[in-house]
Protein backbone atom coordinates (compact mmCIF):
# COMPACT_ATOMS: atom_id res chain seq x y z
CA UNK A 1 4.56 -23.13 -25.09
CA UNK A 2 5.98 -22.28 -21.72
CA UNK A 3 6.51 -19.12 -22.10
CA UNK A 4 3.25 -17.89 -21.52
CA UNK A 5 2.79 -20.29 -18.63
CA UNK A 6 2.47 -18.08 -15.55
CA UNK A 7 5.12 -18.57 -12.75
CA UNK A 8 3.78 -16.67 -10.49
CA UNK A 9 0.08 -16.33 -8.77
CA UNK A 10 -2.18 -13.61 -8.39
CA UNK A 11 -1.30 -13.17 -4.70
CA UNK A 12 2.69 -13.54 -5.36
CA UNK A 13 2.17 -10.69 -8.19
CA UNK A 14 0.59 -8.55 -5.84
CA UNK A 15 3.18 -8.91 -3.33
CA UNK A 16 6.00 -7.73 -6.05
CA UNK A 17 3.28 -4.77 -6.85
CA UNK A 18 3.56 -3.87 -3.21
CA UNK A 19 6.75 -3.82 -3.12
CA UNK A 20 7.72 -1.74 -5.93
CA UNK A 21 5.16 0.81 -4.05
CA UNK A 22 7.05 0.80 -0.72
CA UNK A 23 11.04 0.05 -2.35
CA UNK A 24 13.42 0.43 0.56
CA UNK A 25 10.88 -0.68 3.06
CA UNK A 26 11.00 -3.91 5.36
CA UNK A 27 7.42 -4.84 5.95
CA UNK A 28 6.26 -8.15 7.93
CA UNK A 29 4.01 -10.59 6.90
CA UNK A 30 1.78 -9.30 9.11
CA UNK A 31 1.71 -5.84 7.34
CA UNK A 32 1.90 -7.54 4.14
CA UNK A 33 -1.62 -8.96 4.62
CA UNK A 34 -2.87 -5.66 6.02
CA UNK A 35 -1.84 -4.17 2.57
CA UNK A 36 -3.56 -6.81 0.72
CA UNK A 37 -6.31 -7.91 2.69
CA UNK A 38 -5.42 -11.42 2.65
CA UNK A 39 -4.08 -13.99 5.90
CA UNK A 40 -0.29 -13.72 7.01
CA UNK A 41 -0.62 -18.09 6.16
CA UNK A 42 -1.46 -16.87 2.44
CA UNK A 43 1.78 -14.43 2.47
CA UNK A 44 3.88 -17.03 4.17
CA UNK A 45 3.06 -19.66 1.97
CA UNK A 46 3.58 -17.07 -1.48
CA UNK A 47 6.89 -16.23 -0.26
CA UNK A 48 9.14 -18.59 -0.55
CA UNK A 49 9.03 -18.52 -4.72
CA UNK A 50 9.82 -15.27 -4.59
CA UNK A 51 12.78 -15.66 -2.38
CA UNK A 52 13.93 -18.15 -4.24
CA UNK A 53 13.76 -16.59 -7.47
CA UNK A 54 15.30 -13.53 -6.27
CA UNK A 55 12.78 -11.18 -5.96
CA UNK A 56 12.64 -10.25 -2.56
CA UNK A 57 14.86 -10.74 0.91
CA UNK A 58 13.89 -12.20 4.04
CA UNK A 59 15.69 -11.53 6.85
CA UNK A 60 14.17 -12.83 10.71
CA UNK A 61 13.81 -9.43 13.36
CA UNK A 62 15.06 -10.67 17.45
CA UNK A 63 11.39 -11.11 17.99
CA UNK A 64 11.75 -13.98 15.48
CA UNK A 65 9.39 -12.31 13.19
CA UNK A 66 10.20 -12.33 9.23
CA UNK A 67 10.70 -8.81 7.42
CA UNK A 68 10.50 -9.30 3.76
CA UNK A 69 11.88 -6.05 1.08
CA UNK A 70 12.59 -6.04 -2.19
CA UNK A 71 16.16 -7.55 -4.01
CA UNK A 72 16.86 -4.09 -5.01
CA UNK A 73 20.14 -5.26 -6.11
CA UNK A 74 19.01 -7.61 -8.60
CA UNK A 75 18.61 -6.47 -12.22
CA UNK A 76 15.98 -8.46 -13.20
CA UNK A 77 13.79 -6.84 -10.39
CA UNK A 78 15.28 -3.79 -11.77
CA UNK A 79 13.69 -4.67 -15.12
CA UNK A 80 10.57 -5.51 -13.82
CA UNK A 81 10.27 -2.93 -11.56
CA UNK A 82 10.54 -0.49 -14.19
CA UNK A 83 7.52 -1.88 -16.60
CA UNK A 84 5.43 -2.11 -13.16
CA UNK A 85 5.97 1.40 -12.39
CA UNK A 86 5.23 2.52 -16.23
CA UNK A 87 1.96 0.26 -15.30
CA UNK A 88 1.23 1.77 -12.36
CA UNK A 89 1.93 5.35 -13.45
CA UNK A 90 -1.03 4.57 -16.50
CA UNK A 91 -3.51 2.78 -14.11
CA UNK A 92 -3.44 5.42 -11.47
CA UNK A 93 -4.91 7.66 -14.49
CA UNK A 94 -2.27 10.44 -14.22
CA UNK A 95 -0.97 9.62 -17.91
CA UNK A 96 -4.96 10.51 -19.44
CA UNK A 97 -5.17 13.29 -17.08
CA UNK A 98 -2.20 14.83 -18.09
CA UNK A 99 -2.67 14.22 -21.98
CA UNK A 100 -6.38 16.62 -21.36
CA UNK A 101 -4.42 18.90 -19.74
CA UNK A 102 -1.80 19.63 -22.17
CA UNK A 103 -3.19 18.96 -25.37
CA UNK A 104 -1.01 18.36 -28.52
CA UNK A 105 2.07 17.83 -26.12
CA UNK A 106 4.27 14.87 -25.17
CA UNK A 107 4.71 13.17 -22.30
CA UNK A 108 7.94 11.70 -20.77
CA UNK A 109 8.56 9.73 -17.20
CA UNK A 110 12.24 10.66 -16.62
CA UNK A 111 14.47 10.19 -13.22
CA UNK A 112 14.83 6.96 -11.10
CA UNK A 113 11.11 5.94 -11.59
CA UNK A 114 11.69 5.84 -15.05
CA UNK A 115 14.19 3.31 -14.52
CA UNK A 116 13.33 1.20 -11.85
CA UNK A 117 15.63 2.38 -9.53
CA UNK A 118 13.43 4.27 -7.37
CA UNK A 119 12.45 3.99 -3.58
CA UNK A 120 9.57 4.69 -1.11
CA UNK A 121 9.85 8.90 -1.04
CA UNK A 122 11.23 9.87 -4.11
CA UNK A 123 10.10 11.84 -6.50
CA UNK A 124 8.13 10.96 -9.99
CA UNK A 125 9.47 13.06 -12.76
CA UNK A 126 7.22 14.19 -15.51
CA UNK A 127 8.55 16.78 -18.64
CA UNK A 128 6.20 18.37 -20.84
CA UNK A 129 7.35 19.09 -24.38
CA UNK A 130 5.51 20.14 -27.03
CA UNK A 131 3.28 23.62 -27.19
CA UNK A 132 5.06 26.76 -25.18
CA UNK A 133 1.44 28.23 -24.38
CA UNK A 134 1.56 25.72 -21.47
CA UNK A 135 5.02 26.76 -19.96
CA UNK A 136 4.44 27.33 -16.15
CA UNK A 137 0.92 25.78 -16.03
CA UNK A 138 0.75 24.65 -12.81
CA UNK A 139 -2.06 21.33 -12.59
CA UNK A 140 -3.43 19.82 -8.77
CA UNK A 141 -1.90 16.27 -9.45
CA UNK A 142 -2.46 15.44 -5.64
CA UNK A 143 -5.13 12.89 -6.02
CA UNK A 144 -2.35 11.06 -8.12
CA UNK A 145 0.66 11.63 -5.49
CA UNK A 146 -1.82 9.87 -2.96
CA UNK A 147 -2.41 6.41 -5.67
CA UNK A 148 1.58 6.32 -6.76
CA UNK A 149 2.85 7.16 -2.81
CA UNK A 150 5.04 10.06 -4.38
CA UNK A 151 5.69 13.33 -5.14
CA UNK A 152 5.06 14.37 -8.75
CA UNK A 153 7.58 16.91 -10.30
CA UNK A 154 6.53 18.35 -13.72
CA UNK A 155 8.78 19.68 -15.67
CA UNK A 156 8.12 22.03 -19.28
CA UNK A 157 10.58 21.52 -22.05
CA UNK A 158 10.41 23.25 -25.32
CA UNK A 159 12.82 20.58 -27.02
CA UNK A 160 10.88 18.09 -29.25
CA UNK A 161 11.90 14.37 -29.53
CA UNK A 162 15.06 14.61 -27.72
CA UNK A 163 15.91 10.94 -26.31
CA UNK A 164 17.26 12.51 -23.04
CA UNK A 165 14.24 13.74 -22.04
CA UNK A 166 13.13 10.44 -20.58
CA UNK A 167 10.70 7.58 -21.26
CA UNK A 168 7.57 8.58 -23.74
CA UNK A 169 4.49 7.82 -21.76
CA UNK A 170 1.85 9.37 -23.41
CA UNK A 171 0.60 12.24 -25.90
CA UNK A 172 1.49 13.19 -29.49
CA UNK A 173 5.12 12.24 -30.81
């Protein structure tokens, strides 16, 4: 079944990761590689799938070098966006960190990250719900800002399962 065929390769998927990191941002091939450890020929030769397909924009700089950023327009890089970020936001470990901290609560990713709609410099959202003994408890998330590239914002809620709230994430529902 085709469906499960992969479209893209390793190195193509880890140029979309990088991109939903650093949204907004023009970076060259050059940089690319930097940020992946790989050749420029290895970006160069990944890119042009992903231009095609939509995912990214390449537009040439006067000193005839390439500067590649994300089709922020496009809603399917919207879409995907969104799950990578929710990925992201659980492999960087802040999601289990959070769920030791605040036990027996529930865990939300609200705002523009939550959506997909984010850029490089905005905030991560996080509200609490759940137990009031942990209104106000302030936790050193910085280790996390560093792996995600952005400011985390926690918010306490005393509502329960209120849709509004944001995207659950982790902890007891």
């Amino acid at each position: 079944m085709d469906i499960y065929k992969l479209k893209f390769t390793v190195l193509q998927l880890e140029i979309f990761k990088l991109f939903c990191i650093k949204t907004g941002q023009q970076l060259s091939q050059r940089q690319m590689a930097g940020f992946l450890n790989v050749s420029p020929t290895a970006v160069a030769k990944s890119l042009p799938l992903l231009v095609k397909e939509g995912i990214l924009n390449v537009t040439r700089g006067q000193t005839n070098v390439n500067f590649v950023a994300l089709n922020t327009e496009s809603k399917k890089v919207r879409a995907w966006k969104q799950s990578e970020n929710i990925n992201h936001l659980h492999s960087s470990g802040l999601v289990e960190f959070l769920e030791k901290e605040f036990l027996e609560t529930t865990i939300y990713l609200k705002g523009s990250y939550a959506i997909g709609n984010d850029y490089s410099g905005y905030d991560l959202e996080i509200v609490i719900t759940g137990s009031a003994k942990y209104a106000g408890k302030k936790v050193d998330v910085l280790q996390f800002e560093k792996k995600l590239e952005r400011k985390i914002i926690i918010h306490h809620e005393s509502k329960e399962s209120d849709t509004s709230l944001g995207i659950f994430v982790g902890g007891a529902l």
